[in-house]
Protein backbone atom coordinates (compact mmCIF):
# COMPACT_ATOMS: atom_id res chain seq x y z
CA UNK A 1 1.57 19.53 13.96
CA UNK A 2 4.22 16.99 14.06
CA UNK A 3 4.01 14.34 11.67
CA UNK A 4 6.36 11.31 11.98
CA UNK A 5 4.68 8.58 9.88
CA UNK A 6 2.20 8.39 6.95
CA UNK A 7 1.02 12.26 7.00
CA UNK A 8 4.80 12.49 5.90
CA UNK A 9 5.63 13.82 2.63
CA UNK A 10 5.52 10.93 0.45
CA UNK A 11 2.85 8.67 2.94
CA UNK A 12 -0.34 7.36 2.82
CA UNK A 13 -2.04 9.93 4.56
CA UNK A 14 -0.28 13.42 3.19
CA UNK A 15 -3.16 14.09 0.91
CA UNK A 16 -5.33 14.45 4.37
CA UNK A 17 -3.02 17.88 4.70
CA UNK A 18 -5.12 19.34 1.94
CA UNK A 19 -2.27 20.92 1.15
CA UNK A 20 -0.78 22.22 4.92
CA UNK A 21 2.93 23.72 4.13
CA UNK A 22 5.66 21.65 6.06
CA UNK A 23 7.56 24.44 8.42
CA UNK A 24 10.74 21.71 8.89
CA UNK A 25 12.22 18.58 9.57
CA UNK A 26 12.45 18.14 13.31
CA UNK A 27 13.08 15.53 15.89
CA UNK A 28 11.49 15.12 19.24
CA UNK A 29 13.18 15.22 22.54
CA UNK A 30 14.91 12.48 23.58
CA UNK A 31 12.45 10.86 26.15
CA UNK A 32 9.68 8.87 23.94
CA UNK A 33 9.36 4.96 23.17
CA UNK A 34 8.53 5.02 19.25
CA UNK A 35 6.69 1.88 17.97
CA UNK A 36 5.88 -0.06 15.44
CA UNK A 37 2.18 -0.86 15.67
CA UNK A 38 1.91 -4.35 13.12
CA UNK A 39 4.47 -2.51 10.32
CA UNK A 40 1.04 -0.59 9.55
CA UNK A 41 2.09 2.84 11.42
CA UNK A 42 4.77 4.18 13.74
CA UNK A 43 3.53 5.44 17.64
CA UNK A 44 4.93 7.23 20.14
CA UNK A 45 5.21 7.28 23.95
CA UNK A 46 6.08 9.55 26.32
CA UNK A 47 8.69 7.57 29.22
CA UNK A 48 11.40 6.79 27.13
CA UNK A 49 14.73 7.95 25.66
CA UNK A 50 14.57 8.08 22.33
CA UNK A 51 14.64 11.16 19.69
CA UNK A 52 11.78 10.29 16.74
CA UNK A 53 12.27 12.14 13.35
CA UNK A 54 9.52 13.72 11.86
CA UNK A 55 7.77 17.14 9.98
CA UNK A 56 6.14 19.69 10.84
CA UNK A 57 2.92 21.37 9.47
CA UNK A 58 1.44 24.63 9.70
CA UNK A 59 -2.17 22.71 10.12
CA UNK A 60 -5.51 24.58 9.99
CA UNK A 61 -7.05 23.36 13.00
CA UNK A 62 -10.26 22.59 10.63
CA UNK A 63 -7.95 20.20 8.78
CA UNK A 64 -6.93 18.42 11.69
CA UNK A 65 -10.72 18.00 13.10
CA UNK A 66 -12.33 16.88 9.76
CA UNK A 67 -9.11 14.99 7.92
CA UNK A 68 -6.47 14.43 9.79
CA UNK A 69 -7.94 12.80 13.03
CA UNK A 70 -10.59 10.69 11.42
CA UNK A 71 -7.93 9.45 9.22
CA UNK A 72 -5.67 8.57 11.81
CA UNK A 73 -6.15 4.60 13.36
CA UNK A 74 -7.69 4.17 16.56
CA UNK A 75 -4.57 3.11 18.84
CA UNK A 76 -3.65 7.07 18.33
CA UNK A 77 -4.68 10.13 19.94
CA UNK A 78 -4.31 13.75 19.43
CA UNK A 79 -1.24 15.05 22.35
CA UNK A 80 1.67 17.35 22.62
CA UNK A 81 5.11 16.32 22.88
CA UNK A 82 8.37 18.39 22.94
CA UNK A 83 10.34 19.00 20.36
CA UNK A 84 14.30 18.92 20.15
CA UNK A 85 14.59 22.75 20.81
CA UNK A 86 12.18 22.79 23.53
CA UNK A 87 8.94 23.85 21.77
CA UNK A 88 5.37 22.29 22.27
CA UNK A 89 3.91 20.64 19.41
CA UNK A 90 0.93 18.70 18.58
CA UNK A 91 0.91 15.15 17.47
CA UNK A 92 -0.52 11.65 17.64
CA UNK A 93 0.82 9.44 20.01
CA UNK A 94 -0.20 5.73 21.14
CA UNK A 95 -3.51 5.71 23.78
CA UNK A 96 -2.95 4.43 27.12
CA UNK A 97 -4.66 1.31 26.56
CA UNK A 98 -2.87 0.05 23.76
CA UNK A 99 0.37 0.17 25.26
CA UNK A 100 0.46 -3.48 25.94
CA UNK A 101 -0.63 -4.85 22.53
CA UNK A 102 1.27 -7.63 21.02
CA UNK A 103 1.48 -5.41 17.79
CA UNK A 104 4.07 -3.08 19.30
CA UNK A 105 7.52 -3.53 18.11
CA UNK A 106 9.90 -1.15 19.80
CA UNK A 107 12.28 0.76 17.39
CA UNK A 108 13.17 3.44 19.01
CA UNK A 109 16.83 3.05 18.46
CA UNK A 110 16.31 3.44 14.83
CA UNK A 111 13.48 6.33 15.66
CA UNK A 112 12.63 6.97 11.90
CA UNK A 113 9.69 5.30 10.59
CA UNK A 114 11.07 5.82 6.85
CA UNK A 115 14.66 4.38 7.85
CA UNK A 116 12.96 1.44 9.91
CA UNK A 117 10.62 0.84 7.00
CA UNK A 118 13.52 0.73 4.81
CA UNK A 119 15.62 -1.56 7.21
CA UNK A 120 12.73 -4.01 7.10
């Protein structure tokens, strides 16, 4: 599972892991949009051209149905995006229907949510 905001090491949501090992650091590919949704959570979206940071988990698929999903906000769903080296991976990215919300702020040139949080 790829993790690129608060199931981080460090965020909000880790604990929801129940304790999930972290394989590596990885980045995407370079083709998603990476939001800001309010400063509350980062999203991403496939159609764009940017390379988002983030972890990933060796993640019990038990954890991910009964922690790590209900846990996550509503303008997210469960998808697959490609890594960096080519591999599928599961992660949330931003539902179809909130792609025109006012909330979005588009930082995908920074494509970190840790370094845009920081920059803030």
């Amino acid at each position: 599972m790829f993790l690129n905001g608060g199931g981080m090491r460090g965020g909000p949501l880790h604990e929801q892991l129940q304790g999930a090992p972290v394989c590596c650091v990885a980045r995407s590919a370079p083709k998603y949009h990476y939001f800001s949704v309010g400063d509350r959570f980062p999203a991403m979206r496939e159609g764009g051209s940017a390379s988002v940071v983030g972890e990933v988990y060796d993640l019990p698929l038990t954890v991910l149905r009964d922690h790590l999903v209900p846990a996550e906000p509503p303008e997210l769903e469960l998808g697959v995006i490609e890594l960096e080296d080519g591999a599928a991976c599961l992660a949330t990215v931003l539902r179809s229907s909130f792609v025109d919300s006012p909330e979005l702020t588009d930082i995908s040139a920074v494509g970190d949510w840790r370094a845009y949080l920081a920059s803030r």
